[in-house]
Protein backbone atom coordinates (compact mmCIF):
# COMPACT_ATOMS: atom_id res chain seq x y z
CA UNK A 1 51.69 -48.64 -20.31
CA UNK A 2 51.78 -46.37 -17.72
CA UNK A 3 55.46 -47.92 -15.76
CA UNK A 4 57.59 -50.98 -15.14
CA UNK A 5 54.95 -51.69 -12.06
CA UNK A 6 51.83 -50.93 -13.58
CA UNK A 7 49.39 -54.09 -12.78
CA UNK A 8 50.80 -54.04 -9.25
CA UNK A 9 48.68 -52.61 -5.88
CA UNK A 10 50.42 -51.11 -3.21
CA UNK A 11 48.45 -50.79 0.13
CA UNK A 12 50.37 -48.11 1.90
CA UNK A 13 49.69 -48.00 5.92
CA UNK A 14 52.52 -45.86 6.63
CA UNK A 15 53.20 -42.49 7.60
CA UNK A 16 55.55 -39.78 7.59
CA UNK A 17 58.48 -40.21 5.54
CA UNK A 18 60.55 -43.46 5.07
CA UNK A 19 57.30 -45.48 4.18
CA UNK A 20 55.46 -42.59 2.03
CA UNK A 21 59.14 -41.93 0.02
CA UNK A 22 58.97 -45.83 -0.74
CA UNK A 23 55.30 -46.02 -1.99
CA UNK A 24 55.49 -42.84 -4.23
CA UNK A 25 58.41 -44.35 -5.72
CA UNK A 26 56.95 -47.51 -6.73
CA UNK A 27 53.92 -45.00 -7.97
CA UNK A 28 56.00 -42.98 -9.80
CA UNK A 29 57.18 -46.46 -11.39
CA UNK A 30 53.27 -47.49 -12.39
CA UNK A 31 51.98 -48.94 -9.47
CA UNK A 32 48.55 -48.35 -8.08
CA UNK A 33 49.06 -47.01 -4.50
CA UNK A 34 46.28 -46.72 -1.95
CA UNK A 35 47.28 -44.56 1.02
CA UNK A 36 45.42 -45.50 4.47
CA UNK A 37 44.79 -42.48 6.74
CA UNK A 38 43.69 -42.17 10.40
CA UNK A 39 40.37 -40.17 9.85
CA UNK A 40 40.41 -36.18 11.22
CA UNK A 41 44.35 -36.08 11.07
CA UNK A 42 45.67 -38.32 8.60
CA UNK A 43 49.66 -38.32 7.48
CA UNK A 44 51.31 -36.45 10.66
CA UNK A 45 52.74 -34.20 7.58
CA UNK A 46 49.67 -32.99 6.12
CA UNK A 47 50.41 -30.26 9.23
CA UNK A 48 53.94 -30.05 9.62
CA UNK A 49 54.07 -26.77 7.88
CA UNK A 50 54.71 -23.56 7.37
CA UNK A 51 55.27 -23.56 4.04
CA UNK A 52 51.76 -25.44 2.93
CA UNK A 53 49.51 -24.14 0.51
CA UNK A 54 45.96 -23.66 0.28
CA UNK A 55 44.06 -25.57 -2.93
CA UNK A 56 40.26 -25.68 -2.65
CA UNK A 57 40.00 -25.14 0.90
CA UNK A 58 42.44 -27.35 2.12
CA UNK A 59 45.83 -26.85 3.33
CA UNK A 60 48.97 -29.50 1.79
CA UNK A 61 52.18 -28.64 3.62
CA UNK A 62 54.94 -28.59 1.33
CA UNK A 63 56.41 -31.80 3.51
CA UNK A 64 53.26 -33.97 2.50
CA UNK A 65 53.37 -32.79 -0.75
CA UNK A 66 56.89 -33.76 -1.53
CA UNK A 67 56.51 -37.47 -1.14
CA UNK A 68 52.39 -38.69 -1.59
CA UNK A 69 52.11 -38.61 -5.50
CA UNK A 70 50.36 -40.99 -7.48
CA UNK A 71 48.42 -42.35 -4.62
CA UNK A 72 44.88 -42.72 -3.58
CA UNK A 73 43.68 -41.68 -0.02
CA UNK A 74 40.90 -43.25 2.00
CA UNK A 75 40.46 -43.03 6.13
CA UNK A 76 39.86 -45.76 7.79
CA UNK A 77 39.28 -46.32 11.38
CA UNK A 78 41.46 -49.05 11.73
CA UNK A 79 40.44 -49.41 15.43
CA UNK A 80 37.21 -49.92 14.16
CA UNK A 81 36.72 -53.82 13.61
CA UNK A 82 34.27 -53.02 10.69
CA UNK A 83 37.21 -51.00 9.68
CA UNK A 84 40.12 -53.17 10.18
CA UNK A 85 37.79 -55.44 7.83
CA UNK A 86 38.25 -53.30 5.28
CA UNK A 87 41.89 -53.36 5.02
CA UNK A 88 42.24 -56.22 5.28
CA UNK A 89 39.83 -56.67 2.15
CA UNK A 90 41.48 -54.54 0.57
CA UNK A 91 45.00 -56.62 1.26
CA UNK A 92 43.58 -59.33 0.21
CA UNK A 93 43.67 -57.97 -3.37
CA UNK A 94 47.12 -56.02 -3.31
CA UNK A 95 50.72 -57.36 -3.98
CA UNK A 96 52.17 -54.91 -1.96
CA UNK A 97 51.72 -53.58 1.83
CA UNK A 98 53.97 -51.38 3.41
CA UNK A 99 53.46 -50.13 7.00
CA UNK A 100 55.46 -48.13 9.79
CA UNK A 101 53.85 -48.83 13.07
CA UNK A 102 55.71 -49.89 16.24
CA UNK A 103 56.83 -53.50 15.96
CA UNK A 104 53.98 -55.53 17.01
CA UNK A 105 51.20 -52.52 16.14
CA UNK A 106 48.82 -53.83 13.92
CA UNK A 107 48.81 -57.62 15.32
CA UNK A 108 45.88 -56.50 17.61
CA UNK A 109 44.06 -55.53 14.55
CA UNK A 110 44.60 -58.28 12.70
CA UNK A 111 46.62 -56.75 10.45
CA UNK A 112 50.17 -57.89 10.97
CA UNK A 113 51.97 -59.90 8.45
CA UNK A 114 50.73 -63.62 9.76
CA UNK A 115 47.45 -62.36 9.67
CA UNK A 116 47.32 -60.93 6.17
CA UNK A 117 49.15 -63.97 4.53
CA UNK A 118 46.76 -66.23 5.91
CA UNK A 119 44.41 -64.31 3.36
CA UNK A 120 46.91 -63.78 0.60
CA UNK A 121 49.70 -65.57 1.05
CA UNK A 122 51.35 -63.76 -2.32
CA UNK A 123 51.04 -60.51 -0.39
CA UNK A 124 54.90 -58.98 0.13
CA UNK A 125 54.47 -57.03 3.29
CA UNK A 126 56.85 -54.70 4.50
CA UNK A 127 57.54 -53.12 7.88
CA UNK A 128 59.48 -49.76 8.18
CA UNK A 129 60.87 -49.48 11.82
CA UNK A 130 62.86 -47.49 13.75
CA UNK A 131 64.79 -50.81 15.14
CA UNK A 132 63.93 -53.98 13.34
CA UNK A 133 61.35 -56.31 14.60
CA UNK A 134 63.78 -58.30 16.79
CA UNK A 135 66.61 -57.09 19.12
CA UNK A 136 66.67 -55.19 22.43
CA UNK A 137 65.22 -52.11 21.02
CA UNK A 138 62.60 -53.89 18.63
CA UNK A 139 59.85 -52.00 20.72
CA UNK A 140 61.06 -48.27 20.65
CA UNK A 141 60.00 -45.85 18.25
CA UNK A 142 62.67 -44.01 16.14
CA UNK A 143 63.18 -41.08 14.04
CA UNK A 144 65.69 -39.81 11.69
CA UNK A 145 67.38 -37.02 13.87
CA UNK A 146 67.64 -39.85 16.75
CA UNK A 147 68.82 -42.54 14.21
CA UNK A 148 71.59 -40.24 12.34
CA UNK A 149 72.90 -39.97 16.44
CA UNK A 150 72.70 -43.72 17.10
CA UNK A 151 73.78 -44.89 13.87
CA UNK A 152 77.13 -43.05 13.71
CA UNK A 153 75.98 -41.06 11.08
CA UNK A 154 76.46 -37.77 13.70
CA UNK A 155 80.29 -38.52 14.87
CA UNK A 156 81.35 -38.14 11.21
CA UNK A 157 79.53 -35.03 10.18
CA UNK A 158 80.52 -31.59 11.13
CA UNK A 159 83.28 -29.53 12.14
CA UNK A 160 84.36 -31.12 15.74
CA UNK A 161 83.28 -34.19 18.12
CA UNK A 162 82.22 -31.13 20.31
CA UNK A 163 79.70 -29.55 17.96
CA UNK A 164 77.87 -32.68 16.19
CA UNK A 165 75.12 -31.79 13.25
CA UNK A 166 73.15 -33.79 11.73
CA UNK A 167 72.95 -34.06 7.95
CA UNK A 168 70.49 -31.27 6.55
CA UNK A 169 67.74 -33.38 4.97
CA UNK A 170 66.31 -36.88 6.66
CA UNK A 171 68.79 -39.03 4.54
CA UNK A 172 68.38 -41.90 7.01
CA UNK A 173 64.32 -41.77 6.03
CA UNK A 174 64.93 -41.06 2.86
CA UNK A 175 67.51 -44.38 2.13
CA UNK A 176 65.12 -46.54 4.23
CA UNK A 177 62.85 -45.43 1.59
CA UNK A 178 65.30 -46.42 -1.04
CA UNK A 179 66.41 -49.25 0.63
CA UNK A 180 62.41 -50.66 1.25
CA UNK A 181 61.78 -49.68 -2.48
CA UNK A 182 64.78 -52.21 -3.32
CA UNK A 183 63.62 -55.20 -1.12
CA UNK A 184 60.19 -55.15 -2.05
CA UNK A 185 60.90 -55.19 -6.06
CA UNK A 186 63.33 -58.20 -5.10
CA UNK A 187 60.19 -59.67 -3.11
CA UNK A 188 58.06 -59.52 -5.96
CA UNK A 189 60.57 -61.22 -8.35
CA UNK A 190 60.61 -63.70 -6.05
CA UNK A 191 56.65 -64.06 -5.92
CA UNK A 192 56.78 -64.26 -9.81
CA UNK A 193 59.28 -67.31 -9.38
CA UNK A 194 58.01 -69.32 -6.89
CA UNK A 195 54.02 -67.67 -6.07
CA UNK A 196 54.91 -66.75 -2.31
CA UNK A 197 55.10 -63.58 -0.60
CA UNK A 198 57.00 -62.68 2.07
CA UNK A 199 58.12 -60.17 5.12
CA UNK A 200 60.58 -57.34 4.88
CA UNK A 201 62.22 -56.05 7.82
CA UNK A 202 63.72 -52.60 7.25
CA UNK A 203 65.05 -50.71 10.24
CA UNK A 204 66.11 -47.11 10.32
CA UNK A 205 69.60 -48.19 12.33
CA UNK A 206 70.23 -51.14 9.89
CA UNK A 207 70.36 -48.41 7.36
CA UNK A 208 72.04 -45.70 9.11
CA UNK A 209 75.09 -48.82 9.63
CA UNK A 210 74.82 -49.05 6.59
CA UNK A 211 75.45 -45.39 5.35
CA UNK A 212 78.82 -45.45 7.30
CA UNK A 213 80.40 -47.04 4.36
CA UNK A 214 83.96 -46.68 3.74
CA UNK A 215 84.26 -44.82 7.53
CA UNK A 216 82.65 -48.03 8.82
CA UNK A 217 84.61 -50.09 6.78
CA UNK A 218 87.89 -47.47 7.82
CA UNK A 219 86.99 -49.09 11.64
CA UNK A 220 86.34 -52.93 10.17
CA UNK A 221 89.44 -53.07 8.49
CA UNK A 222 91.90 -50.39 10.32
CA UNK A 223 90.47 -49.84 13.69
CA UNK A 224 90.20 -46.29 12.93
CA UNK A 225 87.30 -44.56 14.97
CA UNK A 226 86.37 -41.43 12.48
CA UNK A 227 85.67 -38.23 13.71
CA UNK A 228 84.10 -35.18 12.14
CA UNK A 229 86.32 -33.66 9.55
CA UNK A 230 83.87 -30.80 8.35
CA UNK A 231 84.54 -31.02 4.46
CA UNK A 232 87.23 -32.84 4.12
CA UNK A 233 87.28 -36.02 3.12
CA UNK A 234 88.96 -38.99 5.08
CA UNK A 235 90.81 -41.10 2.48
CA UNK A 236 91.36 -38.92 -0.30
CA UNK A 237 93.33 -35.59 -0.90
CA UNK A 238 92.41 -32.95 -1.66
CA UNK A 239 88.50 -33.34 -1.69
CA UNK A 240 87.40 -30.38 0.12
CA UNK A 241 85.98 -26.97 -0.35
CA UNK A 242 88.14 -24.00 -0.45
CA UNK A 243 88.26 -20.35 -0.04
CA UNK A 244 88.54 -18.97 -3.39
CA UNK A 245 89.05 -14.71 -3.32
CA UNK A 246 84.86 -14.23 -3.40
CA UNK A 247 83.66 -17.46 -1.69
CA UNK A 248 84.19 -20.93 -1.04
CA UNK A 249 84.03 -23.64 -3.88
CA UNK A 250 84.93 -27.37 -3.95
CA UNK A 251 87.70 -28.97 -5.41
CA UNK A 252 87.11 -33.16 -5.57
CA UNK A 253 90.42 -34.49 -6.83
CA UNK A 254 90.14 -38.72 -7.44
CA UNK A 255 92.83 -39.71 -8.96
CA UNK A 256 96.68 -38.80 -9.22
CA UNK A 257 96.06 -37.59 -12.88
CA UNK A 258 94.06 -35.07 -11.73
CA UNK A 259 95.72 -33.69 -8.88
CA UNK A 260 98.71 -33.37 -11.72
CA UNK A 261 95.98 -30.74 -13.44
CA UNK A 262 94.39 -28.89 -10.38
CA UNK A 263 98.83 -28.29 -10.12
CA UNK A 264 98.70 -26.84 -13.64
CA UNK A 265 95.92 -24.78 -13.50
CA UNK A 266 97.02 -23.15 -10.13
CA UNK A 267 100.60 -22.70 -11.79
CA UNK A 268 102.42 -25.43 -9.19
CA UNK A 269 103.85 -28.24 -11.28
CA UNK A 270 106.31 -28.13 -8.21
CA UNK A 271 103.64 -29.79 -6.29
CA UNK A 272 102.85 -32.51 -8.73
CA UNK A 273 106.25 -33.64 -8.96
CA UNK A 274 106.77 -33.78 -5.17
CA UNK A 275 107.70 -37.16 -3.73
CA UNK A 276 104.84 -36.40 -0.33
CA UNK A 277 102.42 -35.81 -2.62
CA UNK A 278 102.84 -38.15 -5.86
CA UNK A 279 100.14 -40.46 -5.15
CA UNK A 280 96.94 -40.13 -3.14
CA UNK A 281 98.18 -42.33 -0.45
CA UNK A 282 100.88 -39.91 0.21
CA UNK A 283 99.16 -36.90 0.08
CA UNK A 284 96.82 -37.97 2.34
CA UNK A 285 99.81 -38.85 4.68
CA UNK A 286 100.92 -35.20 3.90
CA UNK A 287 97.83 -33.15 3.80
CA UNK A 288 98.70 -30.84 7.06
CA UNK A 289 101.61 -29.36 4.14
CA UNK A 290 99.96 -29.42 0.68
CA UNK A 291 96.69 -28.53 1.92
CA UNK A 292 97.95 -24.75 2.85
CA UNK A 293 99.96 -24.70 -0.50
CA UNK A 294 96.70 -25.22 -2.24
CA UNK A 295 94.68 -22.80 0.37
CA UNK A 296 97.04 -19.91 -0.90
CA UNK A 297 96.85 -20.07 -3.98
CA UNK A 298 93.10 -21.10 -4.26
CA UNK A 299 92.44 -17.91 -2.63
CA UNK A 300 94.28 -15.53 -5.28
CA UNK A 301 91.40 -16.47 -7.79
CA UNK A 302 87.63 -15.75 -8.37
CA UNK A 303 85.60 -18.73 -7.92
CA UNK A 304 84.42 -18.52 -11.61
CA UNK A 305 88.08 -18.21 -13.13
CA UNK A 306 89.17 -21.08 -11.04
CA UNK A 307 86.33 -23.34 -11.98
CA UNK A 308 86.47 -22.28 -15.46
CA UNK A 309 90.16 -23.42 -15.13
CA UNK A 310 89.78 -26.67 -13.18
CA UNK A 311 86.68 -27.67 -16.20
CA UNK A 312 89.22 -27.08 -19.07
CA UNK A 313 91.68 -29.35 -17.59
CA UNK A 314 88.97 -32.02 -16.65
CA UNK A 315 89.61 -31.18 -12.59
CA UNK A 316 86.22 -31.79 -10.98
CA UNK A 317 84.78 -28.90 -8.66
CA UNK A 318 82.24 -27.04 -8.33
CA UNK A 319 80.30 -23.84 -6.53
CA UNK A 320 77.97 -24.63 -3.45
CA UNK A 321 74.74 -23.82 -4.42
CA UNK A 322 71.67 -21.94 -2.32
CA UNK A 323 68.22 -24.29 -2.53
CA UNK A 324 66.98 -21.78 -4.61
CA UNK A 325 70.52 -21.46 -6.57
CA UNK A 326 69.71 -25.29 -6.97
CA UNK A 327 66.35 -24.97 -9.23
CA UNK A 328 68.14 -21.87 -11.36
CA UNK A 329 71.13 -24.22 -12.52
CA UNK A 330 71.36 -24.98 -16.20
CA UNK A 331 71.96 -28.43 -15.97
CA UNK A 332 68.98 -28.87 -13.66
CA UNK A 333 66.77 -26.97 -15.90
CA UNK A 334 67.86 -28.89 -18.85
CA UNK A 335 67.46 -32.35 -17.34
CA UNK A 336 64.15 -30.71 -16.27
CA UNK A 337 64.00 -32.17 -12.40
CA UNK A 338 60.48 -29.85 -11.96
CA UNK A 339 57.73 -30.67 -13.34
CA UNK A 340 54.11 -29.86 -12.07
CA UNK A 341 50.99 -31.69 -11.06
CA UNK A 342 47.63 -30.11 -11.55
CA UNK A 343 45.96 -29.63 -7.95
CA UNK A 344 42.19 -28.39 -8.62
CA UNK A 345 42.57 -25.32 -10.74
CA UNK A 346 46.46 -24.86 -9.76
CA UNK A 347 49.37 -26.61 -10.96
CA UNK A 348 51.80 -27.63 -8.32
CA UNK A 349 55.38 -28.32 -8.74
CA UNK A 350 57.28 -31.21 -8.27
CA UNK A 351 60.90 -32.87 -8.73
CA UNK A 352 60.35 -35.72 -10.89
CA UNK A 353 62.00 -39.09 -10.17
CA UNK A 354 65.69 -39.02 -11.05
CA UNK A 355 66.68 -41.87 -13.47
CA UNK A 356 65.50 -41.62 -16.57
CA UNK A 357 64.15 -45.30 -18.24
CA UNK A 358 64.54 -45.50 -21.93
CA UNK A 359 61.50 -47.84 -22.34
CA UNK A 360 58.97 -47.68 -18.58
CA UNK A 361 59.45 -44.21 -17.63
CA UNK A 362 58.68 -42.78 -14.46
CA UNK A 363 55.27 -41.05 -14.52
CA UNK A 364 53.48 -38.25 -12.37
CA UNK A 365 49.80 -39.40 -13.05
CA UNK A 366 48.02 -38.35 -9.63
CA UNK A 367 48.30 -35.34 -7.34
CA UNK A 368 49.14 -35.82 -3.66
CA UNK A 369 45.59 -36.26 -2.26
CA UNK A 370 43.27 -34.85 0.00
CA UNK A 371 42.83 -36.42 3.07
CA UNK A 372 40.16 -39.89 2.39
CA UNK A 373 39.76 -37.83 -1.38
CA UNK A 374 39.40 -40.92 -2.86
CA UNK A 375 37.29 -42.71 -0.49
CA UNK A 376 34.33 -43.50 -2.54
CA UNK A 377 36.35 -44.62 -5.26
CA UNK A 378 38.37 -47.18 -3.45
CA UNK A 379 35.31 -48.90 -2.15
CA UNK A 380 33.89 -48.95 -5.21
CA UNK A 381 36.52 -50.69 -6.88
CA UNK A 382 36.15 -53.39 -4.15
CA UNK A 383 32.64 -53.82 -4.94
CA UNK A 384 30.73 -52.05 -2.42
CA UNK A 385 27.49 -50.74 -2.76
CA UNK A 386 25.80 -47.04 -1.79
CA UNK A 387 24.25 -48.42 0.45
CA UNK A 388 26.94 -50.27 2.23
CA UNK A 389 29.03 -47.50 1.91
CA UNK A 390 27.08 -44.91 3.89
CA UNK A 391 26.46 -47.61 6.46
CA UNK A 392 30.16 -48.27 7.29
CA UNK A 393 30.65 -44.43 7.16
CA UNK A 394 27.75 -44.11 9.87
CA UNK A 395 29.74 -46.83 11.86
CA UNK A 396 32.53 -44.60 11.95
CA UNK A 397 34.71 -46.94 10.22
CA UNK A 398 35.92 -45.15 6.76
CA UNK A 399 35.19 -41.46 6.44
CA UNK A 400 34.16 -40.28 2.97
CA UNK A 401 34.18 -37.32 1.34
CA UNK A 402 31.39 -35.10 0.69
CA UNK A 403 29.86 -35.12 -2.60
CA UNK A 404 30.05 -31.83 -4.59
């Protein structure tokens, strides 16, 4: 058994990064996952390098490579009617599609959920969006960067209102990914149960509202409008970084118990036994005069004492780590997030999927593909003949590769 999923086919006619981080989860998980490219260009990431890397004449950004595992890749000209046929062919056969075109894209294809269910109505078909498919801004496109703005996500990260950044990676692709990965699992329960498939609607805003968590709840329930508060944190105290004598570390303090420690280790039982700052709700009413108590004498001791401290008296904290910092860690090493893929004669690396299954693991079976690499094989499988083959590709409608 190759995963939880394995048995299930995943028709993947999205791009980018919300819809590709969904389907190479569900391929890490077992699933079969055949990736539909435009012919010529394919996946807009394939070029959104530097870094890429060259591997028998072809170039893989590192973008593309870091979420198109364990899938197969075949262009098709879905323009083409001949090759809008095959897709949908091939739909008719999978349990899973998942697409990312505007809202409304692939109806003139034939290709949009009412179309495909009329052919398998089992078929779970989900639609990554900027928007949703219904609302005032159903039609516009959307990206991360724009969504982290619109969403909220902006007005809480950062140092100042006047200076908003967005968060460093796409997190707003990435936990549409998630989120899509979630839904369509759920959808497939449900097929099991009953024998029907159905649509998901995942928007990038819906899950950018949703991110806003306990600051959106702060507003629901408080009124409080949150503004940036660089590393501090907005209901607890203190749960910040620091500037320790070399460098800046981070003390996360979650309960009263372990403020009482972080006042040990820094010699100021004084501050435990305060009446401002016995309990969390206090301190965080008091923060403007504990917080420089702490700053002072945070900054009399080496990062590494301090934490060495702080993990002795079960205060959490910890340094903040480079990228490349990241991949040298101990713990990472030992839980051993990168692995490698073979990649013609080269082995590429990759970080594995995180949780760890005691009985369906996670599995890294396929390399992120060439661009239509597995062509011939796809068509194959469906039942098409040389012949056939090599008259759709003269057509224009799937591109194959050439034979070594």
């Amino acid at each position: 058994m190759t995963g939880a999923l394995e048995g299930v086919r995943v028709l993947d006619l999205s791009r980018v990064l919300a819809g590709p981080w969904a389907t190479q989860i569900l391929g890490d998980l077992g699933a079969e996952v055949i990736k539909v490219e435009r012919p010529g260009s394919g996946d807009d990431t394939r070029s959104w390098g530097p870094p890429s890397t060259e591997i028998e004449g072809q170039s893989f950004s590192a973008y593309y490579l870091v979420c198109n595992r364990n899938k197969q890749s075949i262009a098709i000209d879905i323009s083409n009617p001949e090759g809008a046929e095959l897709v949908r062919k091939l739909a008719a056969e999978s349990d899973v599609l998942v697409e990312n075109f505007k809202t409304g894209g692939l109806a003139g294809y034939g290709l949009d959920y009412d179309s495909l269910r009329a052919i398998n109505p089992r078929l779970v078909y989900c639609s990554v969006t900027g928007f949703g498919q219904t609302g005032p801004y159903a039609k516009r496109g959307g990206y991360d960067f724009l969504i982290q703005g619109m969403g909220g996500l902006m007005s809480v990260t950062g140092e100042s209102a006047e200076a908003p950044v967005k968060v460093g990676v796409p997190v707003i692709d990435l936990f549409t990914g998630l989120y899509a990965t979630i839904a369509i699992q759920a959808a497939l329960r449900h097929r099991d149960q009953t024998g029907e498939g159905q649509h998901i609607d995942c928007a990038l805003l819906d899950t950018s509202v949703a991110l806003l968590a306990n600051q959106g709840m702060n507003w629901l329930i408080g009124g409080v409008t949150p503004s940036p508060m660089g590393n501090a944190h907005p209901n607890v105290v203190p749960y910040r970084t620091f500037e320790a004598a070399d460098g800046h570390l981070i003390v996360a303090v979650g309960n009263d118990g372990q403020f009482t420690a972080l006042c040990r280790v820094l010699g100021r039982d004084d501050l435990a036994t305060n009446p401002d700052y016995l309990t969390n709700e206090s301190r965080n009413r008091n923060r403007a005069t504990l917080e420089p108590e702490l700053e002072r004498e945070i900054a009399a001791r080496t990062s590494a004492d301090l934490l060495a401290a702080m993990e002795a008296e079960g205060v959490p904290g910890g340094p903040i780590n480079r990228v490349n910092e990241v991949f040298a860690d101990p713990q990472v090493q030992a839980r051993g997030m990168v692995t490698s893929v073979a990649m013609g004669e080269e082995d590429t690396p990759q970080v594995r999927f995180p949780p760890i299954l005691s009985k369906a693991p996670a599995t890294i079976r396929r390399a992120p593909p060439a661009l239509g690499a597995d062509g011939t094989e796809v068509l194959q499988g469906m039942g098409l003949s040389d012949t056939e083959m090599q008259r759709l590709s003269k057509a224009g409608a799937v591109h194959l590769p050439v034979a070594k």
